[in-house]
Each structure stands twice: as structure tokens, then as C-alpha cells.
N, C-alpha and C. Protein backbone atom coordinates (compact mmCIF):
# COMPACT_ATOMS: atom_id res chain seq x y z
N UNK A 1 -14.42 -159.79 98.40
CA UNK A 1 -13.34 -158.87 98.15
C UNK A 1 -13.72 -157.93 97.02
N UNK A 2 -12.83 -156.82 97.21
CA UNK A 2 -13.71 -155.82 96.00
C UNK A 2 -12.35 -155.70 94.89
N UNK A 3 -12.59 -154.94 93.80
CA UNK A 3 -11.34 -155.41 92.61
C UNK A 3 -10.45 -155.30 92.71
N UNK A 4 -9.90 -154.52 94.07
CA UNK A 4 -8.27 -154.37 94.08
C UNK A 4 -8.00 -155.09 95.31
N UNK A 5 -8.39 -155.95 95.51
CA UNK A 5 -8.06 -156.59 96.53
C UNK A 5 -8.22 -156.21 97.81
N UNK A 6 -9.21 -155.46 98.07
CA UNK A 6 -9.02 -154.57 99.38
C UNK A 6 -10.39 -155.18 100.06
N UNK A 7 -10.72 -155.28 101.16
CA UNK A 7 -12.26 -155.19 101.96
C UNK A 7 -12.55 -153.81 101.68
N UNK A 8 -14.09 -154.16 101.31
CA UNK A 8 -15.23 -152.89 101.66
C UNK A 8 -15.91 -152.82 102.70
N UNK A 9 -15.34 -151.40 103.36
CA UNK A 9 -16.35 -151.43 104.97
C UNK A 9 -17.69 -151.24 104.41
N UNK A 10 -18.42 -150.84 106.06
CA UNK A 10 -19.53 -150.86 105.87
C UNK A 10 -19.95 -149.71 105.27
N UNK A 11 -19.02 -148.54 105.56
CA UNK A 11 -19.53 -147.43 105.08
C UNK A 11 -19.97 -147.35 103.42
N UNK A 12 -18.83 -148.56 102.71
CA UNK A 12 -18.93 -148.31 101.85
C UNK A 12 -20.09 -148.78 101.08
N UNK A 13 -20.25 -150.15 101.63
CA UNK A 13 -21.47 -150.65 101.34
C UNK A 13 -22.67 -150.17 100.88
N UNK A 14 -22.89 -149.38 102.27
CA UNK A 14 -23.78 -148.96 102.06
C UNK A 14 -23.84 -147.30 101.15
N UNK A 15 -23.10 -146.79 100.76
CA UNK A 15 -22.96 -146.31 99.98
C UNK A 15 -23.24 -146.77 98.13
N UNK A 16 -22.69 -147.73 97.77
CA UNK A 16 -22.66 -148.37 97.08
C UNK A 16 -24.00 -149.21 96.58
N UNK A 17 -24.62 -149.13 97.66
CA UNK A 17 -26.45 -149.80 97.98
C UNK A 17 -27.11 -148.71 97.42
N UNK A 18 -26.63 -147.73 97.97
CA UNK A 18 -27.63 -146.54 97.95
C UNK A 18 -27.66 -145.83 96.55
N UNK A 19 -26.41 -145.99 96.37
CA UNK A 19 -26.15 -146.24 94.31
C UNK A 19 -26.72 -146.54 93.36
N UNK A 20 -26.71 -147.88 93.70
CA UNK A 20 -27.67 -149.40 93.04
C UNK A 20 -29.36 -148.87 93.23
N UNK A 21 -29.73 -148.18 94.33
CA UNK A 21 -30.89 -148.12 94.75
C UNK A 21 -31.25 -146.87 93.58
N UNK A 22 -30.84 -146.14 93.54
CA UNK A 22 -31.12 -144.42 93.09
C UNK A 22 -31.20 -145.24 91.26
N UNK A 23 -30.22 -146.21 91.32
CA UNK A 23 -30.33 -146.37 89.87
C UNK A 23 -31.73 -147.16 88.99
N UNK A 24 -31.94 -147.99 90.26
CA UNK A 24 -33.16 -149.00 90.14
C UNK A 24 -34.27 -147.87 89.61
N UNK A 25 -34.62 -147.23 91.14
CA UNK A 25 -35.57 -145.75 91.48
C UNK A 25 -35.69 -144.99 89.90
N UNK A 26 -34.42 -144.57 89.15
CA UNK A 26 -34.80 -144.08 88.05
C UNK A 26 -35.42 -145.00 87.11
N UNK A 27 -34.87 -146.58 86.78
CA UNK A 27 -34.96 -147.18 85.75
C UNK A 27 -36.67 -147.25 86.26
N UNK A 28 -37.22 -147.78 87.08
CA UNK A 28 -38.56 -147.70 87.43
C UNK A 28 -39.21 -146.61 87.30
N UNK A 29 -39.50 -145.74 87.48
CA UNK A 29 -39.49 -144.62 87.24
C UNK A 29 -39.60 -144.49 85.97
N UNK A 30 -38.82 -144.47 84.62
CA UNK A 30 -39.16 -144.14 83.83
C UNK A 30 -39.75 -145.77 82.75
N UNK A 31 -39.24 -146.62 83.27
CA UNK A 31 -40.42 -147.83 82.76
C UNK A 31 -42.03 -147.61 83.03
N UNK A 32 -42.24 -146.97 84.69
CA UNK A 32 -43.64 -146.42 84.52
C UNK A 32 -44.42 -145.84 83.43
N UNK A 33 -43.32 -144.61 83.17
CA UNK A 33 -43.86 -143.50 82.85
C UNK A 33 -44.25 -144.37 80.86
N UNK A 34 -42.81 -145.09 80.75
CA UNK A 34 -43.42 -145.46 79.42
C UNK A 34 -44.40 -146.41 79.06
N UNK A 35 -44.55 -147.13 80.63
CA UNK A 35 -45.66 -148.14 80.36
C UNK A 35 -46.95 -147.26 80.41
N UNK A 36 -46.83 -146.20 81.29
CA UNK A 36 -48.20 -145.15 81.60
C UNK A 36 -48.43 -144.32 79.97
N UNK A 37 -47.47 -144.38 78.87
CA UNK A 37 -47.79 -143.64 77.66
C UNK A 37 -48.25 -144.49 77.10
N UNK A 38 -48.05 -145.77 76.76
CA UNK A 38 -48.64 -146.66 75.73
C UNK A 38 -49.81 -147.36 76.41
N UNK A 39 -50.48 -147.10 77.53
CA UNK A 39 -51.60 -147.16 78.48
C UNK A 39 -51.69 -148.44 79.23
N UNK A 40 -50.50 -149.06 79.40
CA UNK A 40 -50.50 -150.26 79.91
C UNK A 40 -50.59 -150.14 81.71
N UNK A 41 -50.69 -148.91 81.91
CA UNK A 41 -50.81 -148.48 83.58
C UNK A 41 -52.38 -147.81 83.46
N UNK A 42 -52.63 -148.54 85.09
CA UNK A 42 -53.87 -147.24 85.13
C UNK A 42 -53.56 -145.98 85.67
N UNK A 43 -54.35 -145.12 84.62
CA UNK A 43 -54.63 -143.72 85.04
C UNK A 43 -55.23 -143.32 86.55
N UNK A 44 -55.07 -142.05 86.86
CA UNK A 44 -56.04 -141.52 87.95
C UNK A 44 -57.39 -140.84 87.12
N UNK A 45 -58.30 -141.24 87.93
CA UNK A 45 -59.37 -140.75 87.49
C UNK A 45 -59.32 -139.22 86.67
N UNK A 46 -59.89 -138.14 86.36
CA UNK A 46 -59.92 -136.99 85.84
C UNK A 46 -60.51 -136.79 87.00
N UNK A 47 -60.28 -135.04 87.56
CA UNK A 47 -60.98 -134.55 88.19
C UNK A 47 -62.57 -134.12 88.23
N UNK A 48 -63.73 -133.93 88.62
CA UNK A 48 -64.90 -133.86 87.44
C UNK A 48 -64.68 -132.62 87.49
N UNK A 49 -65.41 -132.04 86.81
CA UNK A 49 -65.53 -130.76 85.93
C UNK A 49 -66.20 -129.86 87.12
N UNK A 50 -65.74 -128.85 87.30
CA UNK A 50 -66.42 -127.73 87.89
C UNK A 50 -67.74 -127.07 87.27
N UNK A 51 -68.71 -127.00 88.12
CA UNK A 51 -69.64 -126.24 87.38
C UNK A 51 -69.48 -124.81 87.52
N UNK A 52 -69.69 -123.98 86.35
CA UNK A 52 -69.81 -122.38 86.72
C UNK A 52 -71.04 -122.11 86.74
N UNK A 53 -71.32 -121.46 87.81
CA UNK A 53 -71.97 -120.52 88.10
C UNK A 53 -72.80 -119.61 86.37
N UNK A 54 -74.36 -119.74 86.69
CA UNK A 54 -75.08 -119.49 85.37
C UNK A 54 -75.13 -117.74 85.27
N UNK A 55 -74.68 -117.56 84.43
CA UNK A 55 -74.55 -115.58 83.82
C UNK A 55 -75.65 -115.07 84.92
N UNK A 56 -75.40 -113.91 85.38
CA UNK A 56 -76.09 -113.27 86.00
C UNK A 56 -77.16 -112.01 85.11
N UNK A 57 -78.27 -112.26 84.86
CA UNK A 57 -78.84 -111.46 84.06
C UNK A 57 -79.79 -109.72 85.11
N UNK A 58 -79.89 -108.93 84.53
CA UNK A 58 -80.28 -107.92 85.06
C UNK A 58 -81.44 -107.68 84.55
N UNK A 59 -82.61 -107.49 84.92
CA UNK A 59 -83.63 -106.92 84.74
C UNK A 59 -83.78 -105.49 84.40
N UNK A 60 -84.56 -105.09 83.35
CA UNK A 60 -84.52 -103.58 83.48
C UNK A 60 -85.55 -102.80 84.12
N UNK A 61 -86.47 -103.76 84.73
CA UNK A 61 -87.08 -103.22 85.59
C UNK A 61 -86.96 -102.72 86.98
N UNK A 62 -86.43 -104.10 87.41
CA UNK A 62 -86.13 -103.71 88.95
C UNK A 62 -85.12 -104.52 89.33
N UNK A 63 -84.06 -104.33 90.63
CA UNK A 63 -82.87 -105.07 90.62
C UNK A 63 -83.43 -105.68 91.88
N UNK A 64 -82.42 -107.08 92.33
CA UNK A 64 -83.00 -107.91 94.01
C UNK A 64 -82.17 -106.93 94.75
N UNK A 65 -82.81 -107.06 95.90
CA UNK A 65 -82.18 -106.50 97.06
C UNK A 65 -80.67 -107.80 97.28
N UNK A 66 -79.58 -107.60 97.30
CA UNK A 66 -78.50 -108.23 97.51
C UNK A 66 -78.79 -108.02 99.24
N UNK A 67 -79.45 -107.88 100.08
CA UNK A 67 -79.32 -108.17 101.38
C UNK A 67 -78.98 -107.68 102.37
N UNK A 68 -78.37 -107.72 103.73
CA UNK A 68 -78.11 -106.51 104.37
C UNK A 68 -76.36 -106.45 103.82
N UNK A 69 -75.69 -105.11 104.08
CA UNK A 69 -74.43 -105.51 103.25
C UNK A 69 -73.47 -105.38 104.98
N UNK A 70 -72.07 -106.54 104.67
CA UNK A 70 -71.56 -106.15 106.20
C UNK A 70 -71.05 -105.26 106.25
N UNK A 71 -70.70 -105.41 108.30
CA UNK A 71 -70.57 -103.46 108.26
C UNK A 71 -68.68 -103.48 108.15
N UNK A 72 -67.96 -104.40 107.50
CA UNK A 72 -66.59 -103.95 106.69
C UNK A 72 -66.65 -102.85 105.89
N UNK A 73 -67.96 -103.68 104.63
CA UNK A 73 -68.02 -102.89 103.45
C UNK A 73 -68.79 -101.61 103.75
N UNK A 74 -69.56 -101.63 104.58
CA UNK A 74 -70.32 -100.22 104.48
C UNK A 74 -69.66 -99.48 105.56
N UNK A 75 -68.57 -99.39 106.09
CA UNK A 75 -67.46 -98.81 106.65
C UNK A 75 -66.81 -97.97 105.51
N UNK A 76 -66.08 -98.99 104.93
CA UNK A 76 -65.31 -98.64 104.04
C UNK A 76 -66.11 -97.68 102.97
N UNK A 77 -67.12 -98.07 102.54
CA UNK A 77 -67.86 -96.74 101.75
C UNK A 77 -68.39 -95.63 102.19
N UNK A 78 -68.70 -95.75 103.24
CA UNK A 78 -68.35 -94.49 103.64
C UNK A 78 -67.73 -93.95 104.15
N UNK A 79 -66.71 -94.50 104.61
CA UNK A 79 -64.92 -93.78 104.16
C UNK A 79 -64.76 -93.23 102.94
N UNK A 80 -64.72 -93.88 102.46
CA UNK A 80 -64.03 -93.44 100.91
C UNK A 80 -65.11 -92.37 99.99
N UNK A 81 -66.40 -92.14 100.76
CA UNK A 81 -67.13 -90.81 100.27
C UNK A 81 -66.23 -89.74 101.26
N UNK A 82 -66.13 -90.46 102.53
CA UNK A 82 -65.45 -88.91 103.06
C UNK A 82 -64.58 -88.74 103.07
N UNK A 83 -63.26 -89.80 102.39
CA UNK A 83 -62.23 -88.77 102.56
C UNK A 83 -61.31 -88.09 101.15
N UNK A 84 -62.59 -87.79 100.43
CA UNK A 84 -61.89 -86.87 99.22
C UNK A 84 -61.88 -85.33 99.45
N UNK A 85 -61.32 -85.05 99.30
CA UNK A 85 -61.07 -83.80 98.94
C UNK A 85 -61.63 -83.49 97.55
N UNK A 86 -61.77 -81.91 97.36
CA UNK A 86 -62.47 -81.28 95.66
C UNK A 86 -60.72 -80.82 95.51
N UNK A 87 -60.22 -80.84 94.04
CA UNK A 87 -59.27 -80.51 93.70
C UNK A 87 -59.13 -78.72 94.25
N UNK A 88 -58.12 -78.75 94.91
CA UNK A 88 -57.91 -77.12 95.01
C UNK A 88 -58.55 -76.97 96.31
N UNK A 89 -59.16 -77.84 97.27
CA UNK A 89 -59.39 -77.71 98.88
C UNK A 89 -58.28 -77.55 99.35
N UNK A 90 -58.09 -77.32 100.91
CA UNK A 90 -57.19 -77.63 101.58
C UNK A 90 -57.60 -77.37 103.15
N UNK A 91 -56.77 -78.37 103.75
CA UNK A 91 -57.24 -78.46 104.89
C UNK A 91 -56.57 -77.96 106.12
N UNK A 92 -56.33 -76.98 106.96
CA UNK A 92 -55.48 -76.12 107.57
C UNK A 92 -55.05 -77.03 108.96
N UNK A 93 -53.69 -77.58 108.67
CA UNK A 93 -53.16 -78.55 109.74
C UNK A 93 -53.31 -78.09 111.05
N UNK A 94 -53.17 -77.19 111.31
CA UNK A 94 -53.43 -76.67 113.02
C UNK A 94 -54.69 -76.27 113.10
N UNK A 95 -55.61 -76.21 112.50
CA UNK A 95 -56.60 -75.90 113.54
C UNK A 95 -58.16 -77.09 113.10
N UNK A 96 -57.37 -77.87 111.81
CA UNK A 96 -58.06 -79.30 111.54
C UNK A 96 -58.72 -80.36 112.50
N UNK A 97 -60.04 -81.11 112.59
CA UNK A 97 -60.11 -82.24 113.40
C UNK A 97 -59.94 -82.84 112.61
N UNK A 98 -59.55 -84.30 113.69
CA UNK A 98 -59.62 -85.46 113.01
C UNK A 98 -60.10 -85.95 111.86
N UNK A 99 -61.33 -85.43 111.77
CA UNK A 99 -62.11 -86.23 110.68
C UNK A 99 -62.12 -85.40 109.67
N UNK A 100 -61.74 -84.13 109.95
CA UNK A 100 -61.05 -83.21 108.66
C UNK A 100 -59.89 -83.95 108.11
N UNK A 101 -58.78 -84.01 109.05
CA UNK A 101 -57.76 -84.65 108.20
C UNK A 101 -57.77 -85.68 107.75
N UNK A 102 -58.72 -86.90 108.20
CA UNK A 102 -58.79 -88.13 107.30
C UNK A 102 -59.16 -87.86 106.32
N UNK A 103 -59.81 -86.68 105.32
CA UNK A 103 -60.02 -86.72 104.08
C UNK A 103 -59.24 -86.46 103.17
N UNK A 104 -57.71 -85.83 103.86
CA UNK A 104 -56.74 -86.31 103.14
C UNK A 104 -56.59 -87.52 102.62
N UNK A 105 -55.65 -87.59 101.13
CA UNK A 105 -55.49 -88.97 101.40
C UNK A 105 -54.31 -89.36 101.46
N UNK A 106 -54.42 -90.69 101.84
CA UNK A 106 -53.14 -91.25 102.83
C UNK A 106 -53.43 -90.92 103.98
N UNK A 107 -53.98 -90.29 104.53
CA UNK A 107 -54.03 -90.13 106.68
C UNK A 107 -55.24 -90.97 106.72
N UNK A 108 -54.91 -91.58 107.71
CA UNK A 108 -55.85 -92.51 108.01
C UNK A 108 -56.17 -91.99 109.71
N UNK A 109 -57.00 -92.66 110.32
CA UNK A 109 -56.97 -92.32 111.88
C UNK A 109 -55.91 -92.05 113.20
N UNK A 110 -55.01 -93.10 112.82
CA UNK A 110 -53.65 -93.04 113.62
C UNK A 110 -53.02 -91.24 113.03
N UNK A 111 -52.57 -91.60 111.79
CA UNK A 111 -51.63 -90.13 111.41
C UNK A 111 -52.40 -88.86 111.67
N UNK A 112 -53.75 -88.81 111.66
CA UNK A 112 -54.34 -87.62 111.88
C UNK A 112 -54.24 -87.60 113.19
N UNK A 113 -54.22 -88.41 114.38
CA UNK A 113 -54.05 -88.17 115.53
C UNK A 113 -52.91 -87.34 115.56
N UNK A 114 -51.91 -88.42 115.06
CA UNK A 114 -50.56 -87.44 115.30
C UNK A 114 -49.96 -86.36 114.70
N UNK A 115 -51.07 -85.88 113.98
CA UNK A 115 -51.04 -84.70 113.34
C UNK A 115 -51.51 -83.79 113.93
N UNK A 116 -52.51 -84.04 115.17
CA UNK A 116 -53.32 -82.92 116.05
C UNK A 116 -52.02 -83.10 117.49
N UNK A 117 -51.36 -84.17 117.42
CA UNK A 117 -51.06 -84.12 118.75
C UNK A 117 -49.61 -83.38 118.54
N UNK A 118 -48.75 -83.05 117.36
CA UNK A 118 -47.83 -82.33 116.86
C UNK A 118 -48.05 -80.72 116.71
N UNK A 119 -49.25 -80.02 116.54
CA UNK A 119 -49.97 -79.01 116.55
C UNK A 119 -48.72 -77.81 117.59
N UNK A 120 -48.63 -76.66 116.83
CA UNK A 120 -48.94 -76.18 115.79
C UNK A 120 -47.79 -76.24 114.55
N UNK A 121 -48.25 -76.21 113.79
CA UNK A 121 -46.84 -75.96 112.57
C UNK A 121 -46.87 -74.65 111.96
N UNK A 122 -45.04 -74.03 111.84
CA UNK A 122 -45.04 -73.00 111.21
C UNK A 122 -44.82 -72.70 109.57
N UNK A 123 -45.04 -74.22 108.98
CA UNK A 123 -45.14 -74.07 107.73
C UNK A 123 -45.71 -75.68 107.12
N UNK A 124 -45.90 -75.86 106.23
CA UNK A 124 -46.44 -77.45 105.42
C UNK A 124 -45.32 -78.51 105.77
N UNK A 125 -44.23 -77.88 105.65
CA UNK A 125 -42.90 -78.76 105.79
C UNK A 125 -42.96 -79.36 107.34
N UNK A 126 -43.23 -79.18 108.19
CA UNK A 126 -42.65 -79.43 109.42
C UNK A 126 -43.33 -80.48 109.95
N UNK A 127 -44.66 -80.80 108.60
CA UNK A 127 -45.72 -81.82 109.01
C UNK A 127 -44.96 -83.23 109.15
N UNK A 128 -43.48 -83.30 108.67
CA UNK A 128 -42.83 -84.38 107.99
C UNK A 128 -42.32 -85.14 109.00
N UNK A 129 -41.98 -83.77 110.33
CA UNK A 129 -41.78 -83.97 111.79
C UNK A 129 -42.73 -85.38 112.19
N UNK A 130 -43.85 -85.08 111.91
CA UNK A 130 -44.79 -86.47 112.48
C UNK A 130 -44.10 -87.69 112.07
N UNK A 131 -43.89 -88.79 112.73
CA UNK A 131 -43.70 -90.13 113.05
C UNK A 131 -44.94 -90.77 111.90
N UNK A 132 -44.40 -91.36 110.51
CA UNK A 132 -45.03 -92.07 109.67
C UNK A 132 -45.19 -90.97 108.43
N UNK A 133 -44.89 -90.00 108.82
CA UNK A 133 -44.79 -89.20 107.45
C UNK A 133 -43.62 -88.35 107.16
N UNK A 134 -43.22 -88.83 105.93
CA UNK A 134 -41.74 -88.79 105.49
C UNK A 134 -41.88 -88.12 104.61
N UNK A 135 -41.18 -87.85 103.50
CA UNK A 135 -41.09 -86.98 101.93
C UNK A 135 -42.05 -87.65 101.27
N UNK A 136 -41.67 -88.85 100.63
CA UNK A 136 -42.89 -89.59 100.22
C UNK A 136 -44.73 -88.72 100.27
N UNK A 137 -45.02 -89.34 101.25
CA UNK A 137 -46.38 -89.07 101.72
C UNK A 137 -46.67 -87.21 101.60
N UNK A 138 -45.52 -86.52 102.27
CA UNK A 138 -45.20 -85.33 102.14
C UNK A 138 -45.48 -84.91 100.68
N UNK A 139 -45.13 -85.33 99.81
CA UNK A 139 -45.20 -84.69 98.44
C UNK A 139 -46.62 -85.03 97.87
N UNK A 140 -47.41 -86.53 98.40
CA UNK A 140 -48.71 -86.72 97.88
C UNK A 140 -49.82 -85.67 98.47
N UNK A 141 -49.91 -85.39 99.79
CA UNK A 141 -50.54 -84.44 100.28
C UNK A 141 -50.45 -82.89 100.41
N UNK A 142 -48.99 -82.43 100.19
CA UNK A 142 -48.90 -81.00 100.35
C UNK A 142 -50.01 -79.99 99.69
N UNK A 143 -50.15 -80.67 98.07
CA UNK A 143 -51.24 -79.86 97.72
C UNK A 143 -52.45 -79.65 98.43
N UNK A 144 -53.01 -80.46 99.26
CA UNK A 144 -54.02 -80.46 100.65
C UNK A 144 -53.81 -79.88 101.47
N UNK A 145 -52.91 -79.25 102.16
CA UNK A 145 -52.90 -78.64 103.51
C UNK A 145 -52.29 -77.15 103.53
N UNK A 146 -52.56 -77.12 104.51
CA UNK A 146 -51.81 -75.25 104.63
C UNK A 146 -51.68 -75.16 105.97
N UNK A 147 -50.67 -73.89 106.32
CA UNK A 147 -50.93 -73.48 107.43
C UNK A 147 -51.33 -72.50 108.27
N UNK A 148 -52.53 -71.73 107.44
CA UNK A 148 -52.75 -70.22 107.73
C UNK A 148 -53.89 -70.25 108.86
């Protein structure tokens, strides 16, 4: 019987278990932890130590060939030689190829397509018309383009 005279179902039981349990769970729990400070528990090993990698020194004579390089990176570099512009270029949207306008920047292959396939424009503004270029992008490139 429980203190007021009543039966405890099962629900309660086990409720009441699960109580007792959570309370145990902490008291263990932190008896570990104080038996693990005054070292009466074993530890886990330490991880071992990473080795680093020894300084890379340069010769001033001659450098190694680093190898063939992949063709990600040597994509990408020579991208990024071609698509600068000299301050004060510009690149005339209607009668531009492709690979003219990728040296804008920000157009990549897709937007220059749809920059030839929008052709012709009657002013810089109307470039905005294209699908992926908004004000944003519009204001980074205007100084690049024209439409004469």
C-alpha cells in the first residue's frame, strides 16, 4: 500500500522506478567522476601525439618539380588569367562572345550564354532582363559593359 492508503498501479510504478533509476544514474555518475579525480579509476589511454610534418625548406638554387598539376587546378588558372578585365575596359554586350564575356567578373559560362541569347540591348540596364542577373550583380559589372 502506498501512504495514503491507496494502491499504486502499474503506471505508477513504473514511473516511480524510473525515478529511483535517474537518481541512482546521477549518484553513480558523479561517484565516478570523483573516484576518476583522486585516480582511483582507470584512465583512457592519451591519444599519441601527431607528428607534423618537417618545415619545408627552399633552395635558392633550384625548386622540385611539384609534378603534373590536376586539370581542376590548371582550369581554374587559367580562368582566372582570363577573366580580368584592365580597369577602364569594357566589353560591348551585343556584339560580345562568350569568352569575351566571361572576363567579366561574376559571368561565368551559363550567364554569358544568356547574355548572347538575350541580344540585343538598348542600354546597360536591360542586361538585368537576363535570368540570374539582378541589381546586385548589375551594379558589380556595369562599369564593364556598354552598349555601343
Amino acid at each position: 500500500m502506498s501512504p495514503g492508503g491507496k494502491r499504486l498501479g502499474k503506471a505508477r510504478w513504473r514511473a516511480l522506478g524510473l525515478g529511483v533509476l535517474a537518481v541512482l544514474l546521477v549518484i553513480c555518475t558523479q561517484g565516478t567522476a570523483m573516484a576518476a579525480a583522486k585516480g582511483l579509476v582507470a584512465q583512457p589511454a592519451p591519444a599519441p601525439p601527431v607528428e607534423a610534418s618537417p618545415p619545408l625548406v627552399e633552395k635558392a638554387t633550384s625548386e622540385p618539380d611539384p609534378g603534373p598539376e590536376p586539370k581542376a587546378a590548371k582550369a581554374t588558372k587559367e580562368k582566372k588569367g582570363a577573366t580580368k578585365l584592365a580597369p577602364g575596359q569594357r566589353v560591348n554586350i551585343n556584339k560580345a562572345s562568350q569568352e569575351e564575356l566571361e572576363k567579366i567578373p561574376g559571368i561565368g559560362p551559363a550567364k554569358a550564354k544568356a547574355i548572347i541569347k538575350a541580344q540585343p540591348y538598348k542600354n546597360p540596364q536591360d542586361i538585368m532582363k537576363v535570368k540570374g542577373i539582378k541589381k546586385g550583380i548589375y551594379n558589380k559589372i556595369k562599369d564593364f559593359i556598354s552598349v555601343q
